[in-house]
C-alpha atoms as a PDB file:
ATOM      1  CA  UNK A   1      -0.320   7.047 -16.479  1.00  0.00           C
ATOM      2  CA  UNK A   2      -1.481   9.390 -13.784  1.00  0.00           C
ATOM      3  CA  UNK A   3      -2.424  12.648 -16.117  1.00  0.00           C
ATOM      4  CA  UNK A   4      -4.115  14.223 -15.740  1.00  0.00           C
ATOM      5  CA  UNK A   5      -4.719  14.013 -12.129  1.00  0.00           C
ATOM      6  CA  UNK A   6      -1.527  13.571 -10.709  1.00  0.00           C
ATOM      7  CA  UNK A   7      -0.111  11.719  -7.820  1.00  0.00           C
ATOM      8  CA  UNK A   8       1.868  11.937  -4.468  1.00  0.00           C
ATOM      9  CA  UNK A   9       5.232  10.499  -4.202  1.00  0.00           C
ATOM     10  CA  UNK A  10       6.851   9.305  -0.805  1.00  0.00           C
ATOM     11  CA  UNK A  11      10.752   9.126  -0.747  1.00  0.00           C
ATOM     12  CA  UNK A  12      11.778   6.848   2.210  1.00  0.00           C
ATOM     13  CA  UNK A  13      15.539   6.226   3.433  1.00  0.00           C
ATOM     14  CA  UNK A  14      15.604   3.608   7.250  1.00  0.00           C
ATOM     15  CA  UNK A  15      17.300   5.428   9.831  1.00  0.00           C
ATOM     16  CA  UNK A  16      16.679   2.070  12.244  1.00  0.00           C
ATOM     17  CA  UNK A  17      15.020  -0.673  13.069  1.00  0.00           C
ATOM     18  CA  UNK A  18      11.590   1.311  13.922  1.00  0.00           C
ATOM     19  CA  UNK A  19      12.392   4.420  12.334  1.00  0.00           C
ATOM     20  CA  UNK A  20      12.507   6.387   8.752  1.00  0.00           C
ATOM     21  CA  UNK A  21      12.363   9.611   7.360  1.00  0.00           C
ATOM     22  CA  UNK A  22      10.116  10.854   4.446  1.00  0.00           C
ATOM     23  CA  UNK A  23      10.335  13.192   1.978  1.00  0.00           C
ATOM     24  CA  UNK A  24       6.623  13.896   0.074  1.00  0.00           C
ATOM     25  CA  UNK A  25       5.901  15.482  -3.251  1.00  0.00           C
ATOM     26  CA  UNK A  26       2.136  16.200  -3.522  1.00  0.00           C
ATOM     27  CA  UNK A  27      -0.008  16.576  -6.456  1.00  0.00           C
ATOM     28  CA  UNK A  28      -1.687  20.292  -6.386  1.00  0.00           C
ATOM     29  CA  UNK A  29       1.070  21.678  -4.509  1.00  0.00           C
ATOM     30  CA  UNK A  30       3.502  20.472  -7.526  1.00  0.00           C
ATOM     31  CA  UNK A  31       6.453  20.663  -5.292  1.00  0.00           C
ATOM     32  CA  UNK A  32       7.737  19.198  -2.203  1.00  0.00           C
ATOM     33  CA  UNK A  33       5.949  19.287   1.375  1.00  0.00           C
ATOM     34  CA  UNK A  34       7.360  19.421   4.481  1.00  0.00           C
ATOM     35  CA  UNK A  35       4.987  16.978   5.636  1.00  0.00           C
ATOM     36  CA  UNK A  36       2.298  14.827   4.686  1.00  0.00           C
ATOM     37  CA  UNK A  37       0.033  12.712   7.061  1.00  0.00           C
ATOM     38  CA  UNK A  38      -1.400  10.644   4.533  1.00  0.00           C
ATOM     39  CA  UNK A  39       1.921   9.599   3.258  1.00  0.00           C
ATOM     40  CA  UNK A  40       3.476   9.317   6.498  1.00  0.00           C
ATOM     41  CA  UNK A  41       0.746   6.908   7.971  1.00  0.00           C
ATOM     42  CA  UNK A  42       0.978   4.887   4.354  1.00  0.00           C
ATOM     43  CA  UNK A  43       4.798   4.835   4.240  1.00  0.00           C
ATOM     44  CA  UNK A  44       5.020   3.687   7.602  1.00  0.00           C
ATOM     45  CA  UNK A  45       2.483   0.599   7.499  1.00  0.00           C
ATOM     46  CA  UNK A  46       4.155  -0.229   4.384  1.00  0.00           C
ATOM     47  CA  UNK A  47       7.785  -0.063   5.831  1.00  0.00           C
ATOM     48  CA  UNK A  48       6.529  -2.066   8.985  1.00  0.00           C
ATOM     49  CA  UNK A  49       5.288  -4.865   6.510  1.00  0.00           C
ATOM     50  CA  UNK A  50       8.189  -5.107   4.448  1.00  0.00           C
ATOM     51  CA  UNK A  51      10.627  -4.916   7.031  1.00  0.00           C
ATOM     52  CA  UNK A  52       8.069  -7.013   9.185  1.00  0.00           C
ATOM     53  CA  UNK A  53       8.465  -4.867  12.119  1.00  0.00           C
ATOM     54  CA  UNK A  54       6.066  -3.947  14.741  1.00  0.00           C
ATOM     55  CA  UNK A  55       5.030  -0.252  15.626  1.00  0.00           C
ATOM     56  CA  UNK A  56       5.587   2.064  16.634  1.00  0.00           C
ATOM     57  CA  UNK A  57       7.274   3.932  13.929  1.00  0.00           C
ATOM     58  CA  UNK A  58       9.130   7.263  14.291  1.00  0.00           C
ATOM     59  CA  UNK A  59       8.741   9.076  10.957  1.00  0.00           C
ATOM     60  CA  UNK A  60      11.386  12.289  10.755  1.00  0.00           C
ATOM     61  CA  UNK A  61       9.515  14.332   8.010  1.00  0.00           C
ATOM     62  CA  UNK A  62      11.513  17.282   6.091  1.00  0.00           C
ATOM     63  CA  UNK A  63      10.047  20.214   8.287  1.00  0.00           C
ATOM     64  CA  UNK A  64      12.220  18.440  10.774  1.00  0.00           C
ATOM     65  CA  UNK A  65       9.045  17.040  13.136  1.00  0.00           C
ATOM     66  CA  UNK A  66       9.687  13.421  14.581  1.00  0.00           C
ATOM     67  CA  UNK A  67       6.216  12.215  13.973  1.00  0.00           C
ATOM     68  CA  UNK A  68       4.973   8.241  15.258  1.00  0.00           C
ATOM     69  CA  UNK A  69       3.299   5.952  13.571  1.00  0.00           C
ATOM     70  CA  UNK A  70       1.345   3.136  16.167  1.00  0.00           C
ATOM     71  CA  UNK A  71      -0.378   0.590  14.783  1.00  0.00           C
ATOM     72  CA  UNK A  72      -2.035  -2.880  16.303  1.00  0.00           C
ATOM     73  CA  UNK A  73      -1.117  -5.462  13.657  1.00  0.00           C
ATOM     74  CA  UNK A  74      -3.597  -8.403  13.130  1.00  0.00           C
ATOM     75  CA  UNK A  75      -2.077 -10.783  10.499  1.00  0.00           C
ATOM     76  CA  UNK A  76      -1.600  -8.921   7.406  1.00  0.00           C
ATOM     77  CA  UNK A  77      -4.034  -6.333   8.916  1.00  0.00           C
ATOM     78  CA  UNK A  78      -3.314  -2.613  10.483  1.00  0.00           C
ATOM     79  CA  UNK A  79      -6.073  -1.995  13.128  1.00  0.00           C
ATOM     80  CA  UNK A  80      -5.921   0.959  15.426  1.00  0.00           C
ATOM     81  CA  UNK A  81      -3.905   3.584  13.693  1.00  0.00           C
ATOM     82  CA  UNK A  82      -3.077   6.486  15.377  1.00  0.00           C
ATOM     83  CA  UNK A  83      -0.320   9.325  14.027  1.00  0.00           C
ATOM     84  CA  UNK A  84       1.760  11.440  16.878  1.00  0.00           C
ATOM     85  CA  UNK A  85       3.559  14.322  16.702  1.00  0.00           C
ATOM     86  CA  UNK A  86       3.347  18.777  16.620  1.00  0.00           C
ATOM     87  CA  UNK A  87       0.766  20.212  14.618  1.00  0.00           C
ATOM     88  CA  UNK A  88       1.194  23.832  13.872  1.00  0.00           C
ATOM     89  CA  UNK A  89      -2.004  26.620  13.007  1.00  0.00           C
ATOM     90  CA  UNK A  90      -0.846  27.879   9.893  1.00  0.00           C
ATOM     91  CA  UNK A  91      -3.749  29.580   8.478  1.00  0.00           C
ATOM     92  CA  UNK A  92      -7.001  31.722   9.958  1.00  0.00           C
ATOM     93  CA  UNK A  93      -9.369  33.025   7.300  1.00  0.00           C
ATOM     94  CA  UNK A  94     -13.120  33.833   6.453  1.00  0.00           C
ATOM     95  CA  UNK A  95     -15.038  33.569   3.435  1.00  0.00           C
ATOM     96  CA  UNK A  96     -18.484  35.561   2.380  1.00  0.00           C
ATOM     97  CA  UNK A  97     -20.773  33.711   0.426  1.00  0.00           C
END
């Protein structure tokens, strides 16, 4: 169904009321990540309307960063959503063209 593309998958276990951790496989890497902000923002919003919870969110992600997730609900709406936590320079490079 999602050749030949690909897709990410999100692995979530709750580790409490307002928190979760994630595990991501990502299409192109073809392998697991140790994080994913895409799929951490996603996951969250999704757990926080399942579980009908309001934000924020801690996310632990498998690098072992405790991300958060903050959101201002409106309804069934997400408005205002903002995604906390390290963020490490992991490459420097040039290109000639």
């Amino acid at each position: 169904m999602f050749a030949p593309r690909g897709a990410n998958a999100n692995f979530v276990e709750q580790r409490g009321p307002h928190a979760i951790a994630i595990r991501t496989y990502e299409r192109g890497v073809e392998d697991e990540t140790l994080a994913c902000g895409t799929g951490v923002v996603a996951t969250a919003l999704i757990f926080a309307a399942t579980e009908d919870v309001n934000g924020p969110i801690e996310v632990l992600v498998r690098g072992g960063d405790l991300l958060q997730v903050d959101f201002v609900r409106e309804g069934e709406a997400f408005r205002q959503v903002t995604l906390t936590g390290p963020a490490d320079f992991v490459f420097d490079g040039a290109i000639e063209i």
